[in-house]
Protein backbone atom coordinates (compact mmCIF):
# COMPACT_ATOMS: atom_id res chain seq x y z
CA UNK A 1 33.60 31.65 132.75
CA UNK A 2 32.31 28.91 130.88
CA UNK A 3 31.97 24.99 132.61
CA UNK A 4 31.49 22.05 131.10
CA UNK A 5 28.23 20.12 132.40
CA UNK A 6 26.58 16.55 131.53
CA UNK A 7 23.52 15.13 132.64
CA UNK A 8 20.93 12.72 131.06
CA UNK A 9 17.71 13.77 128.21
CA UNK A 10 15.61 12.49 131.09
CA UNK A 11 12.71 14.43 132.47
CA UNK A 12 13.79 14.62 136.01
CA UNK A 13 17.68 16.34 134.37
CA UNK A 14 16.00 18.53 132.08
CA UNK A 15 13.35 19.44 134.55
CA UNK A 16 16.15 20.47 137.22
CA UNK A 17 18.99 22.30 134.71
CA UNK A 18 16.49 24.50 132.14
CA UNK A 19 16.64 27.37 134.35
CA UNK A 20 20.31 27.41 135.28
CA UNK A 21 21.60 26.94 131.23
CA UNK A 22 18.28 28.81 129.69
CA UNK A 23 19.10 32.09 132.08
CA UNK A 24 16.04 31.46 133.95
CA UNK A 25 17.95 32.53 136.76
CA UNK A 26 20.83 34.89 137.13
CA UNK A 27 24.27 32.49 136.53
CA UNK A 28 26.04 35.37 136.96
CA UNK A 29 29.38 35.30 135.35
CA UNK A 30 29.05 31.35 134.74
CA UNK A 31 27.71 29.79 131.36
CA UNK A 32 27.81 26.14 130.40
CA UNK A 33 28.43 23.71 128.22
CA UNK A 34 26.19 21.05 128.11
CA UNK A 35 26.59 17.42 127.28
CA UNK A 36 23.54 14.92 127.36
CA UNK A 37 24.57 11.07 128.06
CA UNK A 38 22.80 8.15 129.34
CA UNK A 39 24.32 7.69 133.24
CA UNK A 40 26.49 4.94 132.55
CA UNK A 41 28.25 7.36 129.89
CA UNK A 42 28.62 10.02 132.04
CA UNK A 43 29.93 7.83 134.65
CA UNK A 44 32.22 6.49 132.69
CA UNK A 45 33.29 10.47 131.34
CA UNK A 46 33.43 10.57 135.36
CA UNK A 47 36.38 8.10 135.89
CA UNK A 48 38.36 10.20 132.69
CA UNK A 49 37.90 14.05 134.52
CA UNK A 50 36.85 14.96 131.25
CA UNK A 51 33.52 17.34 132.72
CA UNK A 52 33.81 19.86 134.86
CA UNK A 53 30.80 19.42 136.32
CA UNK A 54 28.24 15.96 136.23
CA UNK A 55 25.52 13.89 137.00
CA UNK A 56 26.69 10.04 137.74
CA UNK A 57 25.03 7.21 139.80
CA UNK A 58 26.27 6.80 143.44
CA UNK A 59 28.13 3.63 142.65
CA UNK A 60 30.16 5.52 140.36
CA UNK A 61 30.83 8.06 142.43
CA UNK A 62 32.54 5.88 144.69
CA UNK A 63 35.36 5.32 141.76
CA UNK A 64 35.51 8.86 140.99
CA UNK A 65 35.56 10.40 144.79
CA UNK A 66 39.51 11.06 144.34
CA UNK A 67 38.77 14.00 141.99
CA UNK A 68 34.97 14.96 142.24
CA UNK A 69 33.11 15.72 145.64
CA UNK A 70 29.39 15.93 145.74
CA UNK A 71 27.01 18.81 145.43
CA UNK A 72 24.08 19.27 148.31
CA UNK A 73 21.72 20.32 145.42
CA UNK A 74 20.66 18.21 142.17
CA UNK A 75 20.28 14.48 143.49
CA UNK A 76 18.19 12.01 143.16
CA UNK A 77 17.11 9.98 145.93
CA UNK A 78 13.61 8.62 147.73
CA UNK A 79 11.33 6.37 148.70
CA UNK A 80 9.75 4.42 146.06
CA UNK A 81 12.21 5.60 143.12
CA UNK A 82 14.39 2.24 142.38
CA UNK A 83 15.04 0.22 139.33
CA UNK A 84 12.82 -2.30 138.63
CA UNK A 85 13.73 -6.10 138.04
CA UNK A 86 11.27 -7.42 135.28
CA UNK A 87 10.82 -10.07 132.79
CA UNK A 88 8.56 -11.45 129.59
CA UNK A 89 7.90 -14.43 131.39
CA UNK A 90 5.41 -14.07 134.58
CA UNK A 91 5.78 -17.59 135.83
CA UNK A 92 9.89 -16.63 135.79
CA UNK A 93 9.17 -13.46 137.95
CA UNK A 94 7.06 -15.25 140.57
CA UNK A 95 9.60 -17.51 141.01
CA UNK A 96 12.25 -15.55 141.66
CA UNK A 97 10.83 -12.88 143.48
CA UNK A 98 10.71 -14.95 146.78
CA UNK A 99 14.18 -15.24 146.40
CA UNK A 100 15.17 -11.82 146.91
CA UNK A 101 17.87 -11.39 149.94
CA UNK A 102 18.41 -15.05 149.84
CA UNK A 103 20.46 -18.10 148.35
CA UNK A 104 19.27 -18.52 144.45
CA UNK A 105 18.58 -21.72 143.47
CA UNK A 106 21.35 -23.15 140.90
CA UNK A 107 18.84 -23.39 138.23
CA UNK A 108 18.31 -19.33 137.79
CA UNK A 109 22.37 -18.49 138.47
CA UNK A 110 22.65 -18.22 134.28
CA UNK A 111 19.88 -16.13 133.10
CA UNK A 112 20.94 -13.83 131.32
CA UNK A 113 20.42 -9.99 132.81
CA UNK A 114 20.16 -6.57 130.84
CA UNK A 115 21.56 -3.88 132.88
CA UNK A 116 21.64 -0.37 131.86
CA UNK A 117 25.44 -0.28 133.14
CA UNK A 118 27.98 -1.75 135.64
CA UNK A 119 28.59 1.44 137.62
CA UNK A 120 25.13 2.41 137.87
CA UNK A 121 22.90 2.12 141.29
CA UNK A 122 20.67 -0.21 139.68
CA UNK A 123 23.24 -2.86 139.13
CA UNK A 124 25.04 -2.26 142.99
CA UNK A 125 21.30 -2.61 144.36
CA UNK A 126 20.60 -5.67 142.08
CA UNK A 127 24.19 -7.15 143.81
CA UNK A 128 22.43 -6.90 147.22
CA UNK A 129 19.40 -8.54 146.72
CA UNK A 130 20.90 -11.30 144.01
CA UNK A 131 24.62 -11.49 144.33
CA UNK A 132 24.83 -14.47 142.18
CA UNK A 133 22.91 -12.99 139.32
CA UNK A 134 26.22 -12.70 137.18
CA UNK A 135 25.47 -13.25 133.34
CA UNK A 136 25.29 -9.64 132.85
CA UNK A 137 25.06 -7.61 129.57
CA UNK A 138 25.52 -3.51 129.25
CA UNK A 139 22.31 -2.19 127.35
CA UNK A 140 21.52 1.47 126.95
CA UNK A 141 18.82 1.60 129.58
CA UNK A 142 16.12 2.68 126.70
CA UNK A 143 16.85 -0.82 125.06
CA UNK A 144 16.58 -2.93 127.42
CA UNK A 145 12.14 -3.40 127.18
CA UNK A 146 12.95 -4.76 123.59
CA UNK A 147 15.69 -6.70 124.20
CA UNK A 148 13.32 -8.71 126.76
CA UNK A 149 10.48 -8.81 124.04
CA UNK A 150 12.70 -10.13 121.47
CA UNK A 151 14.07 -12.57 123.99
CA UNK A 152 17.80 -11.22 123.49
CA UNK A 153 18.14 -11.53 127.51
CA UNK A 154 16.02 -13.42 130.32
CA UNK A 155 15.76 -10.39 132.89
CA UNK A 156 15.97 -6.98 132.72
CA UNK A 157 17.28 -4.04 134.85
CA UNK A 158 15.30 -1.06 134.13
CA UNK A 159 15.72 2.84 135.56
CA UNK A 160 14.31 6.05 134.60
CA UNK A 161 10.38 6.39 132.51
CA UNK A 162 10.50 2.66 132.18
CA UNK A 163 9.24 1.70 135.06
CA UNK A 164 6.11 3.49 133.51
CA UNK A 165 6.30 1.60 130.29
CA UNK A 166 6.85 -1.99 130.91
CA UNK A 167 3.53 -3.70 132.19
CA UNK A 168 1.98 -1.75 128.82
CA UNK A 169 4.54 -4.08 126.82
CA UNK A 170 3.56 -7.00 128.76
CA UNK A 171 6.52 -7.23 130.89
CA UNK A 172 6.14 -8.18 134.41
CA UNK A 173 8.15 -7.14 137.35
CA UNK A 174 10.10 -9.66 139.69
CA UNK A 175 11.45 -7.10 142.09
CA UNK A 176 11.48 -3.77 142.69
CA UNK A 177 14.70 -3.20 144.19
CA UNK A 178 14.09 0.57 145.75
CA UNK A 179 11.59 -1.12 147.77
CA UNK A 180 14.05 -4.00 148.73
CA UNK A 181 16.71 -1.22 150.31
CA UNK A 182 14.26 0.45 152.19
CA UNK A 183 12.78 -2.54 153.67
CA UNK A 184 16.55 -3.53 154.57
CA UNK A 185 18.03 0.21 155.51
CA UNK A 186 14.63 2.33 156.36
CA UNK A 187 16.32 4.93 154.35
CA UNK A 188 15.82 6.63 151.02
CA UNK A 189 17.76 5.24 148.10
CA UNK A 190 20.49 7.27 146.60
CA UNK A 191 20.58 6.94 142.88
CA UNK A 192 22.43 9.84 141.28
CA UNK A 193 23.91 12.94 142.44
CA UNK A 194 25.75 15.92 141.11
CA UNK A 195 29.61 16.49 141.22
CA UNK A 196 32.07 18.68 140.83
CA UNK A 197 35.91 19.06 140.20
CA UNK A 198 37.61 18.97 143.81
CA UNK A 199 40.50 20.99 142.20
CA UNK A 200 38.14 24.20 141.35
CA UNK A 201 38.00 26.92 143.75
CA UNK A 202 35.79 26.37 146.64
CA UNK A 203 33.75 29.91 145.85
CA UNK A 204 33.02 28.45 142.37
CA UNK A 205 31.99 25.08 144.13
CA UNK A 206 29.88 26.89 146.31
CA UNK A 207 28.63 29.21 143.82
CA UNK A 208 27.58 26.10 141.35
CA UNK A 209 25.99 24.38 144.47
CA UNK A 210 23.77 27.39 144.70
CA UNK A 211 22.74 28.04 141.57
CA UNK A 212 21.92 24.22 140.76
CA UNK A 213 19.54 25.06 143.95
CA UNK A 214 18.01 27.89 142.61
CA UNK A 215 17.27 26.23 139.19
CA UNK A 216 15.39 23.75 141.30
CA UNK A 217 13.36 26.30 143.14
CA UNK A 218 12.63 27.98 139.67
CA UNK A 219 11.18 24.45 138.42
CA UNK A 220 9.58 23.47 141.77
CA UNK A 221 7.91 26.85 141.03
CA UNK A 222 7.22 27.10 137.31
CA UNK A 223 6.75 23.49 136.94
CA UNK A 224 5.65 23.74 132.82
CA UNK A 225 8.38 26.71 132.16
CA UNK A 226 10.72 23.99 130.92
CA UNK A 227 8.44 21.85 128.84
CA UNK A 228 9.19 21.99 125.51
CA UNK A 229 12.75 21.61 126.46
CA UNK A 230 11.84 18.21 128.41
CA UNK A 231 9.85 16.68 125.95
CA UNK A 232 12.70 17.37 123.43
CA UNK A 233 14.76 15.01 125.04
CA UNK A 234 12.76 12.51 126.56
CA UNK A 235 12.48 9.05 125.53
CA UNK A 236 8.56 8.71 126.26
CA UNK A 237 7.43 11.58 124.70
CA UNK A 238 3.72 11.55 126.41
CA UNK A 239 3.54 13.92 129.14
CA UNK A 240 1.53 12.52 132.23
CA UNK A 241 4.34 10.26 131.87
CA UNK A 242 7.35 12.64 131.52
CA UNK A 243 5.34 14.14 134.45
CA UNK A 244 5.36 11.19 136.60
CA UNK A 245 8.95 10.06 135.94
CA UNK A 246 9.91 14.15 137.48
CA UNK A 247 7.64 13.83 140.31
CA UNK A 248 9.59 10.89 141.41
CA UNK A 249 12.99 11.63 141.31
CA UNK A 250 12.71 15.49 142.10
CA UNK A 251 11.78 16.03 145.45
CA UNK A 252 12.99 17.66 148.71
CA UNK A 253 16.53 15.57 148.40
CA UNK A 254 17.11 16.90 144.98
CA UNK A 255 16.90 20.71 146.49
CA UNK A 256 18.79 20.30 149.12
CA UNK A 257 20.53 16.67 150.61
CA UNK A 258 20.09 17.72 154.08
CA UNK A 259 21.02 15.43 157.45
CA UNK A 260 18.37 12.65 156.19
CA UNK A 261 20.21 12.69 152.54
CA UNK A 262 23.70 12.55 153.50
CA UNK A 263 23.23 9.84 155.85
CA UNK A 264 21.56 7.57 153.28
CA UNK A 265 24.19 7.96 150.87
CA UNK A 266 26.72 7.29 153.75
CA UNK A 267 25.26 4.23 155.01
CA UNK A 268 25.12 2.69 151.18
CA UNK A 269 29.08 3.24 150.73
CA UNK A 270 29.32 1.67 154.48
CA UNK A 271 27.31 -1.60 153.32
CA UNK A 272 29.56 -1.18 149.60
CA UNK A 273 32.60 -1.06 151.08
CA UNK A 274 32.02 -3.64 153.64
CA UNK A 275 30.80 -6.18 150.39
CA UNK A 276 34.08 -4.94 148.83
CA UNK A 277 31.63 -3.56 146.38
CA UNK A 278 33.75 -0.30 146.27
CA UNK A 279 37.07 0.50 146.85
CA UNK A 280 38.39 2.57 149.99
CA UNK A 281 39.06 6.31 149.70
CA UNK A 282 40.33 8.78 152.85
CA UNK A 283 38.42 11.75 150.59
CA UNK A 284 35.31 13.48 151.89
CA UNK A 285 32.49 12.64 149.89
CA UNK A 286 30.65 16.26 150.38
CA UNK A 287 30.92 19.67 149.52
CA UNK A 288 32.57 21.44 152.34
């Protein structure tokens, strides 16, 4: 049986899915067709159905819970893994950093932002700390360093290996927003998880769940088995980086959610849905 399957060409995707579509494991009687997409496509492929199975942000997730429910195994969340807030101008990032949480002053309410999309987690997150940061423009997430250096935007809403890349270019960071939910929640930060259809049969749900789990182990355990495959599709091709950027987002959560896990993600659609951030849904957000 063959499944359709997107994730992003960064590290910390490739890193977790080269066993499960390379054989590395035993899939059994499952093979899969993969798509690669920056997260704001695949969220939007999300809201269409058109995947069987996918990697989206959390905030999407919330607008596609009526037909996907979330897989224990493959997420990203953690301490110290958030988008980054940064900007060309230093002077501009001191200034607004001590506004974080708080009323902005009128005279920063039209800068203009790059965000790397409006259903990602970096954009809810950057809605909690500045709500009135609204002159917002959708930049593939790999764009967004030059668009600040050519002075095509004021601020910039970076995710994934950039937060690795930035300070080389000069940039300077005003915020970084992982840090601001943890401060605020004392829990890890859910940024993207894996779904699946809710109309597939639960064994196949279950058996997916698994084997997402046991590509994980394989990595955790044969950490350079997937390398030339990962630095095939990653943006910063150096590998200390690539390195790095997997180290951050792949981690106990991404194995296995566990009590800690779910509760995170639960208390970020609680604080969503209370902002009217998200809508409501009566649907189970996990695997059962």
């Amino acid at each position: 049986m063959k499944l359709s399957l997107g994730f992003s060409p960064c590290p910390n995707d490739t890193f977790i899915f080269d066993a499960l579509i390379h054989h590395k494991i035993d899939t059994l009687n499952l093979t899969f067709d993969v798509q690669y997409h920056d997260v704001e496509t695949l969220n939007h492929k999300a809201f269409q159905q058109e995947l069987d199975i996918t990697k989206l942000s959390y905030h999407a997730f919330a607008y596609a819970q009526e037909h996907y429910e979330l897989l224990d195994a493959g997420s990203a969340l953690g301490f110290g893994v958030g988008p980054l807030l940064i900007t060309k101008d230093k002077d501009l990032a001191a200034a607004l950093a001590q506004y974080a949480g708080t009323e902005l002053p009128e005279e920063y309410k039209n800068l203009r932002i790059g965000i790397p999309g409006k259903f990602t987690t970096a954009n809810f997150l950057m809605g909690l700390a500045f709500p009135t940061l609204l002159n917002k423009q959708q930049l593939v997430f790999s764009d967004i360093e030059n668009a600040l250096l050519q002075e095509q935007i004021d601020i910039g809403l970076i995710i994934h290996e950039n937060r690795f890349t930035y300070a080389s270019k000069g940039l300077h960071k005003i915020v970084d927003l992982g840090d601001f939910w943890e401060k605020t929640t004392q829990s890890p930060i859910p940024l993207g998880g894996i779904v699946i259809k809710r109309d597939l049969p639960d064994s196949l749900k279950q058996q997916v769940n698994n084997l997402i789990r046991e590509s994980v182990e394989f990595a955790f355990q044969n950490p350079k088995s997937g390398f030339a495959y990962i630095r095939s599709h990653a943006q910063e091709m150096d590998e200390e980086v690539m390195y790095k950027h997997i180290e951050l987002y792949v981690n106990q959560y991404t194995k296995d959610l566990g009590d800690k896990g779910r509760a995170a993600i639960r208390q970020m659609f609680d604080r969503a849905r209370a902002l009217k951030l998200i809508p409501e849904s009566t649907k189970n957000i996990f695997l059962t």
